[in-house]
C-alpha atoms as a PDB file:
ATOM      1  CA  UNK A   1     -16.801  66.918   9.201  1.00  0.00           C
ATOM      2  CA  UNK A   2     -18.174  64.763   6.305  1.00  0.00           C
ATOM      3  CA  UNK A   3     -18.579  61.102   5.945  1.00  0.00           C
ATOM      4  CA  UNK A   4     -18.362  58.938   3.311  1.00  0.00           C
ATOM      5  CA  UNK A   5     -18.620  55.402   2.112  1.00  0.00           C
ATOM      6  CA  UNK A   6     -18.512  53.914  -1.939  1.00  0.00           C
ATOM      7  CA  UNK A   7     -19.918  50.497  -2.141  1.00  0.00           C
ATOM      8  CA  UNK A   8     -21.541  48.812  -5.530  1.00  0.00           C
ATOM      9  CA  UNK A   9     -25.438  48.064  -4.961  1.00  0.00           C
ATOM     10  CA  UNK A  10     -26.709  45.142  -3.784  1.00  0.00           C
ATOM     11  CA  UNK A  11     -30.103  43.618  -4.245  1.00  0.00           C
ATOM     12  CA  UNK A  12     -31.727  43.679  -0.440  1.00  0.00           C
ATOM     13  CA  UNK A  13     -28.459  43.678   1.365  1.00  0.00           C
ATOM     14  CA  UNK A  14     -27.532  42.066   4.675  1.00  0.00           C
ATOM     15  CA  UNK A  15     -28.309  44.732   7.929  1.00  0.00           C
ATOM     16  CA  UNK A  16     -24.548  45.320   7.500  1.00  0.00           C
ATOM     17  CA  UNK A  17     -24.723  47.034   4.395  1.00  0.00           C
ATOM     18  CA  UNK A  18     -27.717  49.538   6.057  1.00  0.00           C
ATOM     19  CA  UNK A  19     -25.428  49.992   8.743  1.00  0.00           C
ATOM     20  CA  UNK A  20     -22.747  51.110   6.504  1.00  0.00           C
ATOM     21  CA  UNK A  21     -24.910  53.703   5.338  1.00  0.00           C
ATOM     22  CA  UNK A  22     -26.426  54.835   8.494  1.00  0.00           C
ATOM     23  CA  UNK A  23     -22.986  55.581   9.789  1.00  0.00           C
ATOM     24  CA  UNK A  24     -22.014  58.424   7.035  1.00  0.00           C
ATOM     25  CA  UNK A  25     -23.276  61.165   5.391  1.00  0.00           C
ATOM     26  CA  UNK A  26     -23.323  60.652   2.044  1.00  0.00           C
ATOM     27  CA  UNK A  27     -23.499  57.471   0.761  1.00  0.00           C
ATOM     28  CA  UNK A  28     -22.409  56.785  -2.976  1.00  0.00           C
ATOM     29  CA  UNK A  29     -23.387  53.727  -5.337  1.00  0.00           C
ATOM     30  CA  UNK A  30     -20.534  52.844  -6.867  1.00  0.00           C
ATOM     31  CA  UNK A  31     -22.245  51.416 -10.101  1.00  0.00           C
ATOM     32  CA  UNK A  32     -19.354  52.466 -12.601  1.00  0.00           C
ATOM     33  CA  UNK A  33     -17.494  49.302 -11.544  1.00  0.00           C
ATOM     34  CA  UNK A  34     -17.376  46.317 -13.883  1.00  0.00           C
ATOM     35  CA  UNK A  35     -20.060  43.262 -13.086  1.00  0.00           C
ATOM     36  CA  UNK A  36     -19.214  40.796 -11.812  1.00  0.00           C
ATOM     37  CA  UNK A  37     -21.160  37.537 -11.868  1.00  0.00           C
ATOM     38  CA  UNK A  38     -22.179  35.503  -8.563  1.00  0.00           C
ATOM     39  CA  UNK A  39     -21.734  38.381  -6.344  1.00  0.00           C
ATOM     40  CA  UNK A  40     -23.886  40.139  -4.349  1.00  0.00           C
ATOM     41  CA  UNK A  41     -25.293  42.929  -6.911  1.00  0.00           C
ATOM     42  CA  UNK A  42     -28.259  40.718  -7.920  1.00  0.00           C
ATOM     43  CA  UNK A  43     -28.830  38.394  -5.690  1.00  0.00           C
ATOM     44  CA  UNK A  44     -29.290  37.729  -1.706  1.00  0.00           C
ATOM     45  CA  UNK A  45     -30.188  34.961   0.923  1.00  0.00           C
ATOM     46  CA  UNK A  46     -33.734  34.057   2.801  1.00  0.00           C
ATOM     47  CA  UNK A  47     -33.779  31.396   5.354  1.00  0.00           C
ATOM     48  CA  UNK A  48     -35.810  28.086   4.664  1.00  0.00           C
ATOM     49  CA  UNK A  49     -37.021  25.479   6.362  1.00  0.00           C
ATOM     50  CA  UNK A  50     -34.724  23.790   3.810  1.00  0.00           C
ATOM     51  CA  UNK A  51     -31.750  26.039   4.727  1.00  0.00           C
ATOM     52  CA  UNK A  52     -30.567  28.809   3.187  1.00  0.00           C
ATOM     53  CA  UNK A  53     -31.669  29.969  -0.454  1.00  0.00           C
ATOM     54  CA  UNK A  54     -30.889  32.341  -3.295  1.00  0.00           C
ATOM     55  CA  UNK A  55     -33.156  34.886  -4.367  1.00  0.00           C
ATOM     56  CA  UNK A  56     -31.652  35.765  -7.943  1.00  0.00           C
ATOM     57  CA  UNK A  57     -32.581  38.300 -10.488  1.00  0.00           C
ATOM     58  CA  UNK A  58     -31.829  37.181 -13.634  1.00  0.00           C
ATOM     59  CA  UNK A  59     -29.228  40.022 -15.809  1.00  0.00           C
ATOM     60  CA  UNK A  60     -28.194  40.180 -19.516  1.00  0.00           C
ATOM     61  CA  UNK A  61     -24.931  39.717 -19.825  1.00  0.00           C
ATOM     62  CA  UNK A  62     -22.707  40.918 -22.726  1.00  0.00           C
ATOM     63  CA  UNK A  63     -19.703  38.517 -23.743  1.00  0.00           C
ATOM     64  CA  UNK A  64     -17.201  38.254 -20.787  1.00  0.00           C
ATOM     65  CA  UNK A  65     -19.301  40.704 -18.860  1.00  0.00           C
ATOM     66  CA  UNK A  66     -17.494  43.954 -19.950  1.00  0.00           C
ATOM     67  CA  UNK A  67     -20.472  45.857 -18.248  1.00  0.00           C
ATOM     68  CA  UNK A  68     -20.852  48.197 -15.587  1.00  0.00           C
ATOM     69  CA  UNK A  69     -23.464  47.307 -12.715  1.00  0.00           C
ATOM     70  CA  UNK A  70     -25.058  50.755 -14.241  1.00  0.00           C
ATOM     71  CA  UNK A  71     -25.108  49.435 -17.902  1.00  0.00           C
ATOM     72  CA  UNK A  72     -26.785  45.813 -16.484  1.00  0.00           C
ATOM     73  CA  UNK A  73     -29.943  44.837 -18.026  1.00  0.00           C
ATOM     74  CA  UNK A  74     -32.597  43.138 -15.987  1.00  0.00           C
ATOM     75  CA  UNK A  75     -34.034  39.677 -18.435  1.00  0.00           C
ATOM     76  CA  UNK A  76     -37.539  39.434 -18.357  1.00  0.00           C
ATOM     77  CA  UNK A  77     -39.741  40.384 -15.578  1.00  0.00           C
ATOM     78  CA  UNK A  78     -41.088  37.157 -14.304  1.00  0.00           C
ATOM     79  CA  UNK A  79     -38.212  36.953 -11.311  1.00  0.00           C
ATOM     80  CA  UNK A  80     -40.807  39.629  -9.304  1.00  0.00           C
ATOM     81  CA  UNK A  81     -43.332  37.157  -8.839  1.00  0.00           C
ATOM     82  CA  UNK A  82     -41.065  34.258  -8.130  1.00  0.00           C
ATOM     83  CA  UNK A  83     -38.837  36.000  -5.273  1.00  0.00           C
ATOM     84  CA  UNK A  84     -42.420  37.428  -3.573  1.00  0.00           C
ATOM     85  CA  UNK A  85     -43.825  34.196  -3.865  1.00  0.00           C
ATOM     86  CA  UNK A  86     -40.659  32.897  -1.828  1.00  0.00           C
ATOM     87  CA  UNK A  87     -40.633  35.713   0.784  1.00  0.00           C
ATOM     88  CA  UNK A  88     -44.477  34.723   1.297  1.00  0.00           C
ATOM     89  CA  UNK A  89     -43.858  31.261   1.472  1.00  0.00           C
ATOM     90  CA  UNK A  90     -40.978  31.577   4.217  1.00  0.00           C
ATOM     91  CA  UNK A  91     -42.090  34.671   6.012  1.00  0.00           C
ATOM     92  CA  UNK A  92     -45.907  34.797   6.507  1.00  0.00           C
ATOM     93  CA  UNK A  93     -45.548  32.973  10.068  1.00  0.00           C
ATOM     94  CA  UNK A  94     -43.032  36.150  10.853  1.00  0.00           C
ATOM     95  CA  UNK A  95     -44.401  38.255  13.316  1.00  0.00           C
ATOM     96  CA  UNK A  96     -43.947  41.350  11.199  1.00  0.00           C
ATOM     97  CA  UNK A  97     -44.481  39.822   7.530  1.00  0.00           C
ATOM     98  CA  UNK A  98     -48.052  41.854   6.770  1.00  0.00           C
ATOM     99  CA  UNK A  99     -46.151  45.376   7.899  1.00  0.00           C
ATOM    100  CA  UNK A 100     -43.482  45.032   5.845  1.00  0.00           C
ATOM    101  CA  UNK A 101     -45.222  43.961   3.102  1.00  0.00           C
ATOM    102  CA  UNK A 102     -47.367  46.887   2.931  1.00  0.00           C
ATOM    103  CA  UNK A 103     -44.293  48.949   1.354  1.00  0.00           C
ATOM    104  CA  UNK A 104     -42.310  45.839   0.155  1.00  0.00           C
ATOM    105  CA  UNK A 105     -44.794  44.015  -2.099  1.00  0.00           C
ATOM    106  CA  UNK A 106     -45.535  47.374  -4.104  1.00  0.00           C
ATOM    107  CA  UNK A 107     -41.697  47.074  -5.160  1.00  0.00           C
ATOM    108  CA  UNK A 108     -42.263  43.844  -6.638  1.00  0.00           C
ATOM    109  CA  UNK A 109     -45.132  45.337  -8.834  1.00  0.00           C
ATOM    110  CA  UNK A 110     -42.866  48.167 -10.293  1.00  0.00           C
ATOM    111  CA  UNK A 111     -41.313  48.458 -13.932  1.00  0.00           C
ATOM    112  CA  UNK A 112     -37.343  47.591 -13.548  1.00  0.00           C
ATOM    113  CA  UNK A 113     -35.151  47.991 -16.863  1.00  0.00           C
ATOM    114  CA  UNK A 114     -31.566  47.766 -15.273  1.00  0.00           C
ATOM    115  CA  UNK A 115     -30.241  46.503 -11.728  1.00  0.00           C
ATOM    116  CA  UNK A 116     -29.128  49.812 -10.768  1.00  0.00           C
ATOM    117  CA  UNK A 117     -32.343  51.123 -10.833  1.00  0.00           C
ATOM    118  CA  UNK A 118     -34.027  48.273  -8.952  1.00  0.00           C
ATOM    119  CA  UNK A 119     -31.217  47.780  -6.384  1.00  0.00           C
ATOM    120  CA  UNK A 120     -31.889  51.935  -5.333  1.00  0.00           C
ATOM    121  CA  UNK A 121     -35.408  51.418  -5.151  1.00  0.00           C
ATOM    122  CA  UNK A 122     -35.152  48.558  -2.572  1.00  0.00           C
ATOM    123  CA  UNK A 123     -32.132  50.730  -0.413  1.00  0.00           C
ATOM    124  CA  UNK A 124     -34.400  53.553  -0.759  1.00  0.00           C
ATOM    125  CA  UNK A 125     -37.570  51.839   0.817  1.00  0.00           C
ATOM    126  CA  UNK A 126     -35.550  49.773   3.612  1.00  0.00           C
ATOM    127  CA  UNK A 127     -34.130  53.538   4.653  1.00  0.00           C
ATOM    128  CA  UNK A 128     -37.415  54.981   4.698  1.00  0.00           C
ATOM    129  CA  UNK A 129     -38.332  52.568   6.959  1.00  0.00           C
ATOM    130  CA  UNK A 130     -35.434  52.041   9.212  1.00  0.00           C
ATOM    131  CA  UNK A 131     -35.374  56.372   9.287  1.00  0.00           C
ATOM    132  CA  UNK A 132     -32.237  56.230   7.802  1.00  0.00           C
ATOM    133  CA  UNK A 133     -31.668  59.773   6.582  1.00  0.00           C
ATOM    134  CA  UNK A 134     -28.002  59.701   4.635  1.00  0.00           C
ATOM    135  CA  UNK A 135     -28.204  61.289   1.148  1.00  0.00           C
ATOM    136  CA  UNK A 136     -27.501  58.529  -1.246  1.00  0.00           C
ATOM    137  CA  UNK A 137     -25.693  59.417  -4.538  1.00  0.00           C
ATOM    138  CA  UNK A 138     -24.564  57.876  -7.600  1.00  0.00           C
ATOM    139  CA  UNK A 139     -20.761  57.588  -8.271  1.00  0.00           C
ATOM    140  CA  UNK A 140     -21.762  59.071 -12.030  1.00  0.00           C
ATOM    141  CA  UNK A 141     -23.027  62.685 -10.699  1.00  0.00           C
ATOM    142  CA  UNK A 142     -19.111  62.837 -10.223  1.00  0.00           C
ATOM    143  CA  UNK A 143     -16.191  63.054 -12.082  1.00  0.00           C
ATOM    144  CA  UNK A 144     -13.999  59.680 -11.954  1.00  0.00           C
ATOM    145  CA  UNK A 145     -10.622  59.269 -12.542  1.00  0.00           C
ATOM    146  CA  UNK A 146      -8.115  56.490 -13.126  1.00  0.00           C
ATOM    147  CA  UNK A 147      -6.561  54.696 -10.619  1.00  0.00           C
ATOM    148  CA  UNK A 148      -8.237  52.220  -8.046  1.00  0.00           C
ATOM    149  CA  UNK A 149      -7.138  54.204  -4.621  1.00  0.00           C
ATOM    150  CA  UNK A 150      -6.768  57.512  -6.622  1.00  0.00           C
ATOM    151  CA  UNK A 151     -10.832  56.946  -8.126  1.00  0.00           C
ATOM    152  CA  UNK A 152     -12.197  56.821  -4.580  1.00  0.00           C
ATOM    153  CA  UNK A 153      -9.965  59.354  -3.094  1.00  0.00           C
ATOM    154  CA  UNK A 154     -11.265  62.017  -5.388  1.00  0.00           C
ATOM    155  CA  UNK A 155     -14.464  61.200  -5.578  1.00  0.00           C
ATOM    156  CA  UNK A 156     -13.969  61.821  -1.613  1.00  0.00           C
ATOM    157  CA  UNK A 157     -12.163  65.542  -2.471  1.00  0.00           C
ATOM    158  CA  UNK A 158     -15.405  66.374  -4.784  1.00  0.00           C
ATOM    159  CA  UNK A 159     -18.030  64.786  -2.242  1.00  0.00           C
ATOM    160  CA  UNK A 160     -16.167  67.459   0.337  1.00  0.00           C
ATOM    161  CA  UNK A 161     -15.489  64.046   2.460  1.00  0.00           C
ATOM    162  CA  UNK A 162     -13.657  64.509   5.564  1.00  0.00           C
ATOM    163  CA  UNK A 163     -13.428  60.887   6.493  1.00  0.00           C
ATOM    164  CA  UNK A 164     -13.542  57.953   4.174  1.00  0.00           C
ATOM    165  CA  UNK A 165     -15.242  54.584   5.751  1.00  0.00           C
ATOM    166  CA  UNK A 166     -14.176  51.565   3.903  1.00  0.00           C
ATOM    167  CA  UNK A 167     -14.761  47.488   4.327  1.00  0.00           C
ATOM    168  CA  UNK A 168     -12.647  45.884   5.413  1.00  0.00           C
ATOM    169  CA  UNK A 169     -12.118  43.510   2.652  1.00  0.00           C
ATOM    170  CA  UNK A 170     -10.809  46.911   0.912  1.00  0.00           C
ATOM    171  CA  UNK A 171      -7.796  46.633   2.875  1.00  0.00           C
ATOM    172  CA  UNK A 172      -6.139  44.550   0.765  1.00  0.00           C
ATOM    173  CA  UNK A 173      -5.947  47.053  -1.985  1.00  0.00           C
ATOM    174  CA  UNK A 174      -6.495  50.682  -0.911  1.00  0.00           C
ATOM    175  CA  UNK A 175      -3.716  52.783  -0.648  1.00  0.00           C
ATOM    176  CA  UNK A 176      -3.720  54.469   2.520  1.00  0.00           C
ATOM    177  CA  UNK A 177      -1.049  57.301   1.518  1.00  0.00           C
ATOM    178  CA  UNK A 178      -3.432  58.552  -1.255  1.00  0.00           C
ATOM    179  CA  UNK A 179      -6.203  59.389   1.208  1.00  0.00           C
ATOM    180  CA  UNK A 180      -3.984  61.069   3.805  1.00  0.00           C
ATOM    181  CA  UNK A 181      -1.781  63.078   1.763  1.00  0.00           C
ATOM    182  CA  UNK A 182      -5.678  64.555   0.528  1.00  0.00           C
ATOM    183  CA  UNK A 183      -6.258  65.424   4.384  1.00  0.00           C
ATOM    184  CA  UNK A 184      -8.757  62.452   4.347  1.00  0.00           C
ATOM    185  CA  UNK A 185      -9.297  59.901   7.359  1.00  0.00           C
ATOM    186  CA  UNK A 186      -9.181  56.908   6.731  1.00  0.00           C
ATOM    187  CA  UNK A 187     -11.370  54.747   8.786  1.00  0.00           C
ATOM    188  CA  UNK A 188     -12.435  50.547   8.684  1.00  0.00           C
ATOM    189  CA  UNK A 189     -16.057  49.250   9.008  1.00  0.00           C
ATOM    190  CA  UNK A 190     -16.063  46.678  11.291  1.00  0.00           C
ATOM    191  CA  UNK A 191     -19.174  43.761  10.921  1.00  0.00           C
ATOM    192  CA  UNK A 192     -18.328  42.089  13.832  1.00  0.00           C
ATOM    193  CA  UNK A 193     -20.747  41.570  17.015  1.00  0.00           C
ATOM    194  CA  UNK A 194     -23.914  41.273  15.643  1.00  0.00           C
ATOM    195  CA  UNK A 195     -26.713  39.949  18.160  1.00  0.00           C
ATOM    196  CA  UNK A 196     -28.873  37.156  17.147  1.00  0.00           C
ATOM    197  CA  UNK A 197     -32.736  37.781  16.844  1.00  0.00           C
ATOM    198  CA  UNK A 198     -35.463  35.913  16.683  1.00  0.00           C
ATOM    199  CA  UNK A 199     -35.032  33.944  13.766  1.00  0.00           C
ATOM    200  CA  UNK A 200     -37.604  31.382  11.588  1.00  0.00           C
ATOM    201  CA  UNK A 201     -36.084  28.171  10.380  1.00  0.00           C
ATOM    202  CA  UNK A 202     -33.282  25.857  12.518  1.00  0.00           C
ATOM    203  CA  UNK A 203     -29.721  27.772  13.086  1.00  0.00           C
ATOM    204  CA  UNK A 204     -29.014  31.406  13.169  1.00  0.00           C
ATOM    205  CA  UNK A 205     -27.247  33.137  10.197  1.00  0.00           C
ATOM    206  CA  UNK A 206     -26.273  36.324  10.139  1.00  0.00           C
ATOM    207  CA  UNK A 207     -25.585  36.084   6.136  1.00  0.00           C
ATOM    208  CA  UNK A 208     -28.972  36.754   4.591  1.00  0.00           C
ATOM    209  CA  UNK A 209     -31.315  39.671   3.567  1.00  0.00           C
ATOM    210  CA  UNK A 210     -32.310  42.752   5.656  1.00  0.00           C
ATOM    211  CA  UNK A 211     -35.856  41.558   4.912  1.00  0.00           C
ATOM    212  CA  UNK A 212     -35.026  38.467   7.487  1.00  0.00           C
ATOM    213  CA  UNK A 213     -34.601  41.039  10.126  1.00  0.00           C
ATOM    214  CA  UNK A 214     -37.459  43.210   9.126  1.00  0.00           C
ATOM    215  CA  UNK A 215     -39.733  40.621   8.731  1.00  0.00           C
ATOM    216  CA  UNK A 216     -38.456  38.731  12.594  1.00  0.00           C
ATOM    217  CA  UNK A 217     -38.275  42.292  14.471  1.00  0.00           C
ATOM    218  CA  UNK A 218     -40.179  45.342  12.767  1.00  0.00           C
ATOM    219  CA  UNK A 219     -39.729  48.523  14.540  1.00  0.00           C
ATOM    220  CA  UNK A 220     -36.877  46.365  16.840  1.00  0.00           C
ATOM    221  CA  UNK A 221     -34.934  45.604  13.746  1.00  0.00           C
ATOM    222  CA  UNK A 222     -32.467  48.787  15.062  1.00  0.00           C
ATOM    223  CA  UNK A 223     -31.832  47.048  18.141  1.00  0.00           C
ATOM    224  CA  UNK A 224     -29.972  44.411  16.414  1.00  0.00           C
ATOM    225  CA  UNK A 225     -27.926  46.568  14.122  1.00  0.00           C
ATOM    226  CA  UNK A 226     -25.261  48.688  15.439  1.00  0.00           C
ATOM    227  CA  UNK A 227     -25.448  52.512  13.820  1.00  0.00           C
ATOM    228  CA  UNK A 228     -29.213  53.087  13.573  1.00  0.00           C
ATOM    229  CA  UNK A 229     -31.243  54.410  16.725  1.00  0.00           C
ATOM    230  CA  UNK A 230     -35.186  53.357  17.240  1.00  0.00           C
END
């Protein structure tokens, strides 16, 4: 038995996204698909005494964005400073802020060409720390074909996937024949039931960056997720 999910990187994704990859085996970056712009691939949410806010990282962007997430250029480096300067700002009263920033501030210090790249090296970390052990893969070590369903099925077939795990905003779309005439499950992700923590900064939201977690709960941060185990 095999598990599987394909999602596009994110830059420091909600604790749903972590728990999508906790739950499977394998977990593939599906950076082949086009950009899109005012998404989640390059930007995230930190609360505020103000409310919430965007962390952004600015991207080149070629004409009407005919780009993959893989071919997507980071502009300029000064972003870095700016978004650590915001996660001090908000988070130093955080019970956990000076742990996590041991590993997290490094990653603002490094050399980032292209959002691929940077998003991984943020998953990467947040794993490490959370002892998430799924292998995490790039959708070009495979072969991809054409077709929307038919793409994901097969990179399923060559991944040796037993079970695909999809979100559920993928149901509007995916073909559920194509997976089961393959042999492959297919199951839904379900982000629903999340416990509040302690949070800084009026009303809770569930809708912003692992880092809000980390920051609030540390070595707790599992007991407010759903598919990782302290």
């Amino acid at each position: 038995m095999k598990k599987i999910a394909i999602v596009q990187s994110n830059y420091i994704p909600w604790k749903g996204y972590f728990d999508m990859i906790a739950a499977v085996d394998e977990f593939i970056l599906y950076d082949d698909m086009q950009y899109t712009r005012r998404d989640w691939r390059n930007r995230n949410q930190i609360k505020t005494p103000q409310g919430l806010q965007w962390l952004t990282v600015p991207v080149r962007v070629k004409g009407k964005y005919h780009q993959t997430i893989f071919e997507t250029e980071i502009e300029g480096a000064e972003w870095a400073l700016v978004h650590w300067k915001s996660l001090q700002q908000n988070y130093r009263r955080a019970p956990f802020f000076e742990e996590i920033s041991s590993w997290l501030a490094p990653l603002y210090l490094g050399s980032y060409t292209h959002l691929s790249s940077l998003n991984r090296a943020f998953l990467e970390s947040v794993c490490t720390y959370l002892g998430i052990k799924t292998v995490i893969s790039d959708s070009s070590d495979y072969t991809l074909s054409d077709g929307k369903t038919e793409r994901l099925a097969n990179l399923c077939v060559q991944a040796g996937a037993t079970e695909y795990i999809s979100g559920p905003a993928a149901r509007d779309y995916v073909e559920a024949g194509v997976f089961s005439e393959l042999g492959i499950e297919l199951s839904w992700f379900d982000y629903s039931g999340y416990p509040e923590y302690p949070q800084l900064w009026g009303d809770f939201s569930h809708n912003v960056t692992i880092l809000d977690v980390l920051f609030n709960c540390g070595k707790d941060a599992p007991n407010f997720m759903k598919f990782i185990h302290p």
